[in-house]
PDB file of N, CA and C in Angstrom:
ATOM      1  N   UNK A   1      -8.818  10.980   8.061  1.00  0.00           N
ATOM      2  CA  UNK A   1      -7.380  11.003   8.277  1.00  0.00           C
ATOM      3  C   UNK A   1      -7.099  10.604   9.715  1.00  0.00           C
ATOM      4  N   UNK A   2      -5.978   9.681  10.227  1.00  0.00           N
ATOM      5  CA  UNK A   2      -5.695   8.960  10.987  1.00  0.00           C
ATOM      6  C   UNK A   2      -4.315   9.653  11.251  1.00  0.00           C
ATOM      7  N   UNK A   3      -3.758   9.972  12.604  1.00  0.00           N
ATOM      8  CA  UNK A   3      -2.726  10.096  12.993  1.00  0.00           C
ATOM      9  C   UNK A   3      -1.949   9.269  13.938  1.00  0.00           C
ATOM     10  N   UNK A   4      -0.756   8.388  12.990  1.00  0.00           N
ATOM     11  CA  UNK A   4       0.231   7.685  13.997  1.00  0.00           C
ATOM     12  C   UNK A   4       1.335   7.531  14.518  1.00  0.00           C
ATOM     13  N   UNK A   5       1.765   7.659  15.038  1.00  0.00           N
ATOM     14  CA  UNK A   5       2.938   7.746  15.527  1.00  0.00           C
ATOM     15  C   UNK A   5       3.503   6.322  16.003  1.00  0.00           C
ATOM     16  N   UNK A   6       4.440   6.506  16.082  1.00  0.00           N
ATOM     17  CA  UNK A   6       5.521   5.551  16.551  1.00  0.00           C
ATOM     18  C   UNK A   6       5.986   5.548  17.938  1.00  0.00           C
ATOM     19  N   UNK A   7       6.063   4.580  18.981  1.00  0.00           N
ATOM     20  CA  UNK A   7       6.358   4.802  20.274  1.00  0.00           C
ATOM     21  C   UNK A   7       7.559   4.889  20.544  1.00  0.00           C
ATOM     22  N   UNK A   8       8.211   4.245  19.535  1.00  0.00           N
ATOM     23  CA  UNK A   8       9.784   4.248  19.824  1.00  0.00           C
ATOM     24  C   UNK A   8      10.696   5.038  19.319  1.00  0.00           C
ATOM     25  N   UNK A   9      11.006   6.108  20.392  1.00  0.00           N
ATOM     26  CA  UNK A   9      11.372   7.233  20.164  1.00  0.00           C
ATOM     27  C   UNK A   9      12.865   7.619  19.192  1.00  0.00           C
ATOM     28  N   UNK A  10      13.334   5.935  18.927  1.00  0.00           N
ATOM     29  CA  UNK A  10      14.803   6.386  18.002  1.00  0.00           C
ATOM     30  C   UNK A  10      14.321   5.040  17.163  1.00  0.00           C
ATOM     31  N   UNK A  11      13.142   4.497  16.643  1.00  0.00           N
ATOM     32  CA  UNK A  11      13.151   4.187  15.446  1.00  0.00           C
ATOM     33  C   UNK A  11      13.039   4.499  14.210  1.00  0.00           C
ATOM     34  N   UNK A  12      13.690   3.585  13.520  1.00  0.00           N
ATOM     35  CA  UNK A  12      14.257   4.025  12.052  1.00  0.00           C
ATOM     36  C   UNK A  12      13.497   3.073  10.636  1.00  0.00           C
ATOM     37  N   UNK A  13      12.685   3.848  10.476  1.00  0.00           N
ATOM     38  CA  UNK A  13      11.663   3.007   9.519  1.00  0.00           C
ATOM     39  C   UNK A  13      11.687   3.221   7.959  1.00  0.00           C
ATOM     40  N   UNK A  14      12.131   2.197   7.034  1.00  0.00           N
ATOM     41  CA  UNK A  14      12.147   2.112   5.704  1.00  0.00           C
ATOM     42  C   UNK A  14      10.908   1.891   4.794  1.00  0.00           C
ATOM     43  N   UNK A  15      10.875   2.851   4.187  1.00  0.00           N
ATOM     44  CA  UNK A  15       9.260   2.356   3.290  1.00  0.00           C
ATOM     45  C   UNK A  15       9.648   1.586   2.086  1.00  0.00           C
ATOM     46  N   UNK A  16       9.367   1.319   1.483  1.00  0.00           N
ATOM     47  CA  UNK A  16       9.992   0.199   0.420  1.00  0.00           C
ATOM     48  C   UNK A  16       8.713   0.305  -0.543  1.00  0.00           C
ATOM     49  N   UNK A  17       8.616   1.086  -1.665  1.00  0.00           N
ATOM     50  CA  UNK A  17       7.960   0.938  -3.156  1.00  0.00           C
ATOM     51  C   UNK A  17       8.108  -0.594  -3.626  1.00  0.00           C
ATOM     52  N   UNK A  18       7.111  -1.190  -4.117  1.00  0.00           N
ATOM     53  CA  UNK A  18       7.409  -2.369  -4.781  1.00  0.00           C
ATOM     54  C   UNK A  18       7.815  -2.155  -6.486  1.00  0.00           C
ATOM     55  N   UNK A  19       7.935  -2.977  -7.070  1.00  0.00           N
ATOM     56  CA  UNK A  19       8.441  -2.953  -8.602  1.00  0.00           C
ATOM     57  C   UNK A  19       6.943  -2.882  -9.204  1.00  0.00           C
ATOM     58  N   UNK A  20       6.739  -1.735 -10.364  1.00  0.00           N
ATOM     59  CA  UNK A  20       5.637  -1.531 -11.169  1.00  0.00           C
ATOM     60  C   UNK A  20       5.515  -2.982 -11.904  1.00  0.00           C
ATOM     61  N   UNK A  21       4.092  -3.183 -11.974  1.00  0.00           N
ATOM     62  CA  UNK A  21       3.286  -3.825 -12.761  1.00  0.00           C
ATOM     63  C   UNK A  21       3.530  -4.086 -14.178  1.00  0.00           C
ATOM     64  N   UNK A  22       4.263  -4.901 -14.890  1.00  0.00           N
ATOM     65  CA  UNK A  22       4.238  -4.655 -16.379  1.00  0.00           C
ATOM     66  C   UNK A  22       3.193  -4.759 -17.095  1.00  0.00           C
ATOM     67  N   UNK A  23       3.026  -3.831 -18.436  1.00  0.00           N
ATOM     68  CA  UNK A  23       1.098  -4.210 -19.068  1.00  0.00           C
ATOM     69  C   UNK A  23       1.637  -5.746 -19.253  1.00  0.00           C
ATOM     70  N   UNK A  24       2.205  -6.317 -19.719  1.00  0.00           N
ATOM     71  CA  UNK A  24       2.193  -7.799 -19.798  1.00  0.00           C
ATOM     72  C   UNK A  24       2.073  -8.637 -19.002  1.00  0.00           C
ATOM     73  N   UNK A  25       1.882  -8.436 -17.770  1.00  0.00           N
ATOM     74  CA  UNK A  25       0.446  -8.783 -16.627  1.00  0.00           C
ATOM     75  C   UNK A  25      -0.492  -9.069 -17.497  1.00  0.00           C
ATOM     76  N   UNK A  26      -1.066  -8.154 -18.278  1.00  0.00           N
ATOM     77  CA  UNK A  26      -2.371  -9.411 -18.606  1.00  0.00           C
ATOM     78  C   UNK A  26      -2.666 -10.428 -19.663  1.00  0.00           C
ATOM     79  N   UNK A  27      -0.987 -10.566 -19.913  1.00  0.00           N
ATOM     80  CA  UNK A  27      -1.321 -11.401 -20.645  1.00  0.00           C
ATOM     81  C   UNK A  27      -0.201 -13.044 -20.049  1.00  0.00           C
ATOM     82  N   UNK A  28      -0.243 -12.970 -18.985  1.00  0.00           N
ATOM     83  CA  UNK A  28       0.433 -13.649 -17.869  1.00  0.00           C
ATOM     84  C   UNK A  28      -0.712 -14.912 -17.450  1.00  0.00           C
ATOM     85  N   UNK A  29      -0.627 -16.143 -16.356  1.00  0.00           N
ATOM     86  CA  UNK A  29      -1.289 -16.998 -16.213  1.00  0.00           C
ATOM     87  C   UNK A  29      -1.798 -16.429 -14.851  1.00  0.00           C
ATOM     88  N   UNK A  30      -1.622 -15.548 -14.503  1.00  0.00           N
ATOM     89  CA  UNK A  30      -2.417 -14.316 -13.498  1.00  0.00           C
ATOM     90  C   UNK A  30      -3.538 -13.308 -13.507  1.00  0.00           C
ATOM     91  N   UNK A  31      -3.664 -13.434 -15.037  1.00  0.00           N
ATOM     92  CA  UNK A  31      -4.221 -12.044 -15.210  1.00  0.00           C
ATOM     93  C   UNK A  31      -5.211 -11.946 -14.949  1.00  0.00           C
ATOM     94  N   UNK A  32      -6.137 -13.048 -14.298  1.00  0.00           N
ATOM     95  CA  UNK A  32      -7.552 -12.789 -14.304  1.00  0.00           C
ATOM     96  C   UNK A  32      -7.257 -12.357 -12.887  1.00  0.00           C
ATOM     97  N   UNK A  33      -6.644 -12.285 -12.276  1.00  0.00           N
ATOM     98  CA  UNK A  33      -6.676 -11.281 -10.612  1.00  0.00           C
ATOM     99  C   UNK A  33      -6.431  -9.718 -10.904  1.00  0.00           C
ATOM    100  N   UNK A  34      -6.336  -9.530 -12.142  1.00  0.00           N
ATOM    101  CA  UNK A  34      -6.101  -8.006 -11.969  1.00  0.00           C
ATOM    102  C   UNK A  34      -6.357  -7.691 -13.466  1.00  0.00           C
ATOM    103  N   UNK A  35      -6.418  -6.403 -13.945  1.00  0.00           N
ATOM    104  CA  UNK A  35      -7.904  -5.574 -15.019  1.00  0.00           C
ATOM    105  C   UNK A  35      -6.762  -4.436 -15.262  1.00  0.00           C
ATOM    106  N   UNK A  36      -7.224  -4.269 -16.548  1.00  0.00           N
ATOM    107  CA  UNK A  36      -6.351  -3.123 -17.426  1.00  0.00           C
ATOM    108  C   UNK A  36      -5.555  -1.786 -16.789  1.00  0.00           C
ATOM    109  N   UNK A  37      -6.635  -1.395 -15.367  1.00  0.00           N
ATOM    110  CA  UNK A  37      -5.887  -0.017 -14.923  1.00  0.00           C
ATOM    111  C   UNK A  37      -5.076  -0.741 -13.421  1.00  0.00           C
ATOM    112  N   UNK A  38      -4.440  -1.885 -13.747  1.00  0.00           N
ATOM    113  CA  UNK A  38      -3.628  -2.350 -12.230  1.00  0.00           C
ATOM    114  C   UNK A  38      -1.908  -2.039 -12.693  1.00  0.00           C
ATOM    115  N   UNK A  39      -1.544  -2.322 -13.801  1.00  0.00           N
ATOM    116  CA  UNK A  39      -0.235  -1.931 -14.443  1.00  0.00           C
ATOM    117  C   UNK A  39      -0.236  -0.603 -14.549  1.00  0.00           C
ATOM    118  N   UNK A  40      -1.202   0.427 -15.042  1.00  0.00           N
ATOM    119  CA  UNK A  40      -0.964   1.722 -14.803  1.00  0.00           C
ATOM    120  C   UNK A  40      -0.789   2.406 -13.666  1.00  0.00           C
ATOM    121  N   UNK A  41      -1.916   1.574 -12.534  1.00  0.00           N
ATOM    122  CA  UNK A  41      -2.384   2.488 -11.038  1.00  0.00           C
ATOM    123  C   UNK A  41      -0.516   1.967 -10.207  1.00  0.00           C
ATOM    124  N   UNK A  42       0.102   0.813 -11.117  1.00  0.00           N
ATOM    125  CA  UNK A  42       1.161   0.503 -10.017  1.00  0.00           C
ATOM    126  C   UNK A  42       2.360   1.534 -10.315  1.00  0.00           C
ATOM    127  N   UNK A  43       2.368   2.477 -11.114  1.00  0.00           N
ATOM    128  CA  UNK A  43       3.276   3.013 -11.498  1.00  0.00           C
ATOM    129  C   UNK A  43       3.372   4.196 -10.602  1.00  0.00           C
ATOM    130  N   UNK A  44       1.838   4.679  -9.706  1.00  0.00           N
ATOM    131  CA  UNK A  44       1.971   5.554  -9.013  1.00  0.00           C
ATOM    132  C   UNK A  44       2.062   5.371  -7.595  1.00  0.00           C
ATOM    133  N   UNK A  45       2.571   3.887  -7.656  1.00  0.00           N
ATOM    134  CA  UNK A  45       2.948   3.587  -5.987  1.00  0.00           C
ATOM    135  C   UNK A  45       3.908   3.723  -5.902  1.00  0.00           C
ATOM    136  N   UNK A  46       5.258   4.156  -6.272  1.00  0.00           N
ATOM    137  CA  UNK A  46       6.530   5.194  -5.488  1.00  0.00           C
ATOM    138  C   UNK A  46       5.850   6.649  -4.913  1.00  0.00           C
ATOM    139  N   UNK A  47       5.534   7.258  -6.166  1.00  0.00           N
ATOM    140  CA  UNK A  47       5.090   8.849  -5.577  1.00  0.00           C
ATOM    141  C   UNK A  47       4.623   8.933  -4.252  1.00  0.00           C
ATOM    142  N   UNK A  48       3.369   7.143  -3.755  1.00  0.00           N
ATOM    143  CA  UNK A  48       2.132   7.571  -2.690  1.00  0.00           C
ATOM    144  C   UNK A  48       3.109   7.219  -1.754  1.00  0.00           C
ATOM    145  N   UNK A  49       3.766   5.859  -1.631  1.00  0.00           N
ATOM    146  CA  UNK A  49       5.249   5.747  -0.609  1.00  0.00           C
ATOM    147  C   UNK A  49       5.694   6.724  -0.441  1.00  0.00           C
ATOM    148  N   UNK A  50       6.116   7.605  -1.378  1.00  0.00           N
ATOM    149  CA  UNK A  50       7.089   8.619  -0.851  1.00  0.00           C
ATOM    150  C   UNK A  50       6.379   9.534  -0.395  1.00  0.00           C
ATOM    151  N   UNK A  51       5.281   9.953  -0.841  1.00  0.00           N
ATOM    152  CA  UNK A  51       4.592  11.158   0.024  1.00  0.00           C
ATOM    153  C   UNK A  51       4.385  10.761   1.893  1.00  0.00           C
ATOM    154  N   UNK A  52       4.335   9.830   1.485  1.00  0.00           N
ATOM    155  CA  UNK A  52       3.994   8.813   3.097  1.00  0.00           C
ATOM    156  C   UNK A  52       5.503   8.869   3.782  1.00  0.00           C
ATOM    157  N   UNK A  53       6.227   8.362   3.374  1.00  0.00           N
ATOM    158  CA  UNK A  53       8.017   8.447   4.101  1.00  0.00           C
ATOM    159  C   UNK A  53       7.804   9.609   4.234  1.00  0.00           C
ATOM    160  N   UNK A  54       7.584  10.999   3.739  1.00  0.00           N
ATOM    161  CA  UNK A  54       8.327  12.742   3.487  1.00  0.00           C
ATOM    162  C   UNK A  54       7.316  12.940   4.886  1.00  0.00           C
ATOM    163  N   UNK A  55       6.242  12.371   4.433  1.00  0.00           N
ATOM    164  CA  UNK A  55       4.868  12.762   5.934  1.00  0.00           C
ATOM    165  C   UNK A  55       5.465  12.100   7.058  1.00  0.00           C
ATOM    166  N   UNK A  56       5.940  10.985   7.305  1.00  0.00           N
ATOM    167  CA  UNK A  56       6.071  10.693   8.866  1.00  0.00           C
ATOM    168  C   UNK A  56       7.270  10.697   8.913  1.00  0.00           C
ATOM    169  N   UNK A  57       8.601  11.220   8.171  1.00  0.00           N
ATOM    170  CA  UNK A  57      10.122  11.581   7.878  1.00  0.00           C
ATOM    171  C   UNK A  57      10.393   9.773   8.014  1.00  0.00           C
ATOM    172  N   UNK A  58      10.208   9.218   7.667  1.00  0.00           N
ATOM    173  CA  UNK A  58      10.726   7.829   6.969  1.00  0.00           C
ATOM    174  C   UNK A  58      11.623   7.843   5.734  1.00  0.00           C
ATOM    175  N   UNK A  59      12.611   6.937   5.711  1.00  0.00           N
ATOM    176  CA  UNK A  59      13.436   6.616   4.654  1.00  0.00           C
ATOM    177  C   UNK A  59      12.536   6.210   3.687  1.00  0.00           C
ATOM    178  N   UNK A  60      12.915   6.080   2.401  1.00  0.00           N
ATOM    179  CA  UNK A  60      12.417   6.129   1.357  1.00  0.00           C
ATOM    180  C   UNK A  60      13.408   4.693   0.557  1.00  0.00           C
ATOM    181  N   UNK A  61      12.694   4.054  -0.032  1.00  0.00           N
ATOM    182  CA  UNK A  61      13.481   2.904  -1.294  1.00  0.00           C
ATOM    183  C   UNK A  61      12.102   2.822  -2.037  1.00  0.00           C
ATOM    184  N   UNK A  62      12.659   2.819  -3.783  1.00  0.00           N
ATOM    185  CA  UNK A  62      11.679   2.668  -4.361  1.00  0.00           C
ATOM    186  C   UNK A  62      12.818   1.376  -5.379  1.00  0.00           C
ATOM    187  N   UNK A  63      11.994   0.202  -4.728  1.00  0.00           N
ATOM    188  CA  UNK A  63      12.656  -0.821  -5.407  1.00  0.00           C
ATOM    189  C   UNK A  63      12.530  -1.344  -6.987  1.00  0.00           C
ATOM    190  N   UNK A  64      11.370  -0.313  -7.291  1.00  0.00           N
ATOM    191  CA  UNK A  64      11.013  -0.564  -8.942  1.00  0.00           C
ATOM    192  C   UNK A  64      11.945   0.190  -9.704  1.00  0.00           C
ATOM    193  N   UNK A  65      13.225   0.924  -9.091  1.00  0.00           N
ATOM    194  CA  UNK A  65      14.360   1.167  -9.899  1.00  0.00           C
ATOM    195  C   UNK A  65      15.466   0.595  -9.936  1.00  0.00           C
ATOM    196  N   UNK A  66      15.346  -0.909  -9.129  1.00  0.00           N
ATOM    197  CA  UNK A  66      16.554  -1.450  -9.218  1.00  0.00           C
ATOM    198  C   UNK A  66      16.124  -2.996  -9.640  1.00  0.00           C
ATOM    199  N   UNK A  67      14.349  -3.201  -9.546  1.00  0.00           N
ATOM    200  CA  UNK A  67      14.386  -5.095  -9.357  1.00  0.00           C
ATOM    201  C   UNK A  67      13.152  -4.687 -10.610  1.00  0.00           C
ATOM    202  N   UNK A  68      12.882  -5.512 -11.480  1.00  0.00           N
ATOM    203  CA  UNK A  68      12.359  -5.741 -12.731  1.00  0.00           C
ATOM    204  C   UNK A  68      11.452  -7.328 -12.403  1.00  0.00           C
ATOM    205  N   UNK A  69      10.155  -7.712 -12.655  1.00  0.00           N
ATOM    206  CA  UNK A  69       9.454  -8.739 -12.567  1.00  0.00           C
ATOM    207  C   UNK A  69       9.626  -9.856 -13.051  1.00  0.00           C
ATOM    208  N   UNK A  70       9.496 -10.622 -12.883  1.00  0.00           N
ATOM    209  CA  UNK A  70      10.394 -12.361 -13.667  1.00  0.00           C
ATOM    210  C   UNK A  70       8.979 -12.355 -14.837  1.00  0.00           C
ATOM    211  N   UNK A  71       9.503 -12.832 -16.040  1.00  0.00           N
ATOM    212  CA  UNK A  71       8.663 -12.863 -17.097  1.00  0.00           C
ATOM    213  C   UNK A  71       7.757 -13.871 -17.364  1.00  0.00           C
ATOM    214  N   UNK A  72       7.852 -14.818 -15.849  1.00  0.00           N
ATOM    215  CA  UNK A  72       7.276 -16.291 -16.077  1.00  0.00           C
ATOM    216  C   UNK A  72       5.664 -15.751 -15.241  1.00  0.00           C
ATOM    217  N   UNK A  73       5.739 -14.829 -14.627  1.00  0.00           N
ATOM    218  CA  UNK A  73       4.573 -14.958 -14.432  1.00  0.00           C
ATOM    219  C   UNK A  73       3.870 -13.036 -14.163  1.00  0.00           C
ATOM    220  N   UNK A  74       5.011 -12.408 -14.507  1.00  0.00           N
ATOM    221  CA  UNK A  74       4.892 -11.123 -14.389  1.00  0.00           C
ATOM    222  C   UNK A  74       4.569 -10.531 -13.067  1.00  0.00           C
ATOM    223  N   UNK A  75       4.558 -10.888 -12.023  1.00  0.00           N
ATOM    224  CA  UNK A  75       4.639 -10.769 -10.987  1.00  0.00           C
ATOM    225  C   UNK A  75       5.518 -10.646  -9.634  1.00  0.00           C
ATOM    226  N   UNK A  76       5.668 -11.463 -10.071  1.00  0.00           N
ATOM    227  CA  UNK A  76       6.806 -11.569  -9.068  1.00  0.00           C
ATOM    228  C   UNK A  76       8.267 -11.784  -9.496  1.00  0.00           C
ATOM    229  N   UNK A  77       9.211 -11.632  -8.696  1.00  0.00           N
ATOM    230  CA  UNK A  77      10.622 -11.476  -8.564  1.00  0.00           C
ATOM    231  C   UNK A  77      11.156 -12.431  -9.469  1.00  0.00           C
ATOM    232  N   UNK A  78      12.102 -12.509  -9.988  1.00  0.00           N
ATOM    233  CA  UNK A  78      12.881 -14.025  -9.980  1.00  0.00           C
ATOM    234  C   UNK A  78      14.103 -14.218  -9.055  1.00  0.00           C
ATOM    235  N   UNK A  79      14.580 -15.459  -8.748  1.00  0.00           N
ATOM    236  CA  UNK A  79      15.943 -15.385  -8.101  1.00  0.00           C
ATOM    237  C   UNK A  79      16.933 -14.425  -8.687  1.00  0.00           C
ATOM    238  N   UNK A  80      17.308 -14.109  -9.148  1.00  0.00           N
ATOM    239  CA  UNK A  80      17.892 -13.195  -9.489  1.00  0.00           C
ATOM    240  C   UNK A  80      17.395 -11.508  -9.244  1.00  0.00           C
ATOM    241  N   UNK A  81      16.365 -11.258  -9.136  1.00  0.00           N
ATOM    242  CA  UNK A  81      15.956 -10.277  -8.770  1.00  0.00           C
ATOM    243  C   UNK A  81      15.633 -10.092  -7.534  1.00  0.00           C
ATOM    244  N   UNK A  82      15.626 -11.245  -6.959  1.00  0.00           N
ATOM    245  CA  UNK A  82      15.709 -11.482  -5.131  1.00  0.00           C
ATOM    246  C   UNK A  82      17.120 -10.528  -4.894  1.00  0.00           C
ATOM    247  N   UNK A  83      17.961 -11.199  -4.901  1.00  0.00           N
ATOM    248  CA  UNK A  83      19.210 -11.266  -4.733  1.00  0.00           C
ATOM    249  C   UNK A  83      19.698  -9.977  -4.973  1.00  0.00           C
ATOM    250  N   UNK A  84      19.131  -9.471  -6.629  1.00  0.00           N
ATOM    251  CA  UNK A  84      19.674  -7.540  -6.288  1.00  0.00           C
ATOM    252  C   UNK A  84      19.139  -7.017  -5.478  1.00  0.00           C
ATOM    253  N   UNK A  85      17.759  -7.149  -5.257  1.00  0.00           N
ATOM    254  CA  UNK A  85      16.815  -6.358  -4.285  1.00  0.00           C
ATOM    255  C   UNK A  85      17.529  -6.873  -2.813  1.00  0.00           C
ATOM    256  N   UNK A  86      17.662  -7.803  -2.293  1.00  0.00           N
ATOM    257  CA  UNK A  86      18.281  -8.009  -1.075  1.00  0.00           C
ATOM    258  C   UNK A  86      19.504  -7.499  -0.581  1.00  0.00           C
ATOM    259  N   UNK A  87      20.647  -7.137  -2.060  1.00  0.00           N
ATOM    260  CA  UNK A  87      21.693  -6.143  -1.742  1.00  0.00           C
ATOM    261  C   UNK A  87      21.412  -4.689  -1.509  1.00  0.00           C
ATOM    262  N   UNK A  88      20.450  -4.180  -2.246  1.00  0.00           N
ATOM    263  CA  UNK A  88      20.346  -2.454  -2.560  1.00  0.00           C
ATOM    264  C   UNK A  88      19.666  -2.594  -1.474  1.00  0.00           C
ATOM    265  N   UNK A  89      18.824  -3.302  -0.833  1.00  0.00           N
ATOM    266  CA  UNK A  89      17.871  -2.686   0.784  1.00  0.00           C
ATOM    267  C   UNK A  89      18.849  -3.266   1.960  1.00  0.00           C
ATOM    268  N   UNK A  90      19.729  -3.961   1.866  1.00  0.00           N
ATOM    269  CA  UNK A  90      20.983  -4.613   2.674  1.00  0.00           C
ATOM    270  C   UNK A  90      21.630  -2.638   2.615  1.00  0.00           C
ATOM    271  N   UNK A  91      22.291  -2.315   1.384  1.00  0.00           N
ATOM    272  CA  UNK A  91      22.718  -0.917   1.471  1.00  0.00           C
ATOM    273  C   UNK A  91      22.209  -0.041   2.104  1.00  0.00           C
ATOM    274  N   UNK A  92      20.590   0.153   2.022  1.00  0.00           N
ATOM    275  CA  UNK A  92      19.770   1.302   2.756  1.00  0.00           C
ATOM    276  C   UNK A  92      19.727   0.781   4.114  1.00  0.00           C
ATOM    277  N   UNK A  93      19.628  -0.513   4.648  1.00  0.00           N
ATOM    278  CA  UNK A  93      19.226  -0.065   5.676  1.00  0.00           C
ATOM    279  C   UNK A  93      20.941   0.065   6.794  1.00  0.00           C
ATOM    280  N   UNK A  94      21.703  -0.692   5.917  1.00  0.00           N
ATOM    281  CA  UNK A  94      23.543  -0.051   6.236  1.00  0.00           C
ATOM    282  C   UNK A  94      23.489   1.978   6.553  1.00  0.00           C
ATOM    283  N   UNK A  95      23.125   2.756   5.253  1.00  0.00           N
ATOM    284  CA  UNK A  95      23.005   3.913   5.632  1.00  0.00           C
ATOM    285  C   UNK A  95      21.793   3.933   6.868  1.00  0.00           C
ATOM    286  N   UNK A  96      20.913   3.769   6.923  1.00  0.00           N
ATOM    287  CA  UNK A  96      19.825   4.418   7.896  1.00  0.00           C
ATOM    288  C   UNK A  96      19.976   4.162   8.987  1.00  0.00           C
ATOM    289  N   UNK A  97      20.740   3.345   9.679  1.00  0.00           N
ATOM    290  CA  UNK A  97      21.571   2.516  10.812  1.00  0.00           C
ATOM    291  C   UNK A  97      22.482   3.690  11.140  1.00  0.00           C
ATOM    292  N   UNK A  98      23.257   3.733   9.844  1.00  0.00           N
ATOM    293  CA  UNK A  98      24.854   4.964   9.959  1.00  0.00           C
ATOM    294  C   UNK A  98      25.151   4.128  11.326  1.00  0.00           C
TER     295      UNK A  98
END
């Protein structure tokens, strides 16, 4: 265990969850980069973010409740899912600013 801190005594740091893994990842033109337990293990990356924000009092966004994976390659975003995700973290970091 590693302890870090931040030097700057009034910064304001956002952790940002990415969007879970769909099982249809493997059946995507990707799938050979990633194996049956990568769609399950991604479902528990909000909880480990957030335990991490609550540990060093960081803001918290878990963007896998607002942005959904483009179906062309299961991975990644589509324009359209850019664009919500760029408003709802445009919102958080409006509040965390205050």
């Amino acid at each position: 265990y590693m302890q870090y801190t931040c030097r700057l005594k009034d910064a304001k740091i956002l952790i940002v969850s990415p969007p879970c893994l769909p099982d249809s990842l493997m059946e995507g033109n990707l799938a050979g980069f990633f194996d049956e337990s990568s769609a399950p293990k991604s479902r528990q990356l909000a909880y480990w973010f957030r335990l991490v924000a609550d540990q060093f009092s960081c803001a918290f966004f878990d963007a896998g409740e607002i942005a959904e994976l483009s179906p062309l390659d299961h991975l990644h975003l589509s324009p359209e899912g850019h664009h919500i995700l760029a408003e709802k973290m445009a919102d958080q970091v409006k509040l965390l600013l205050g």
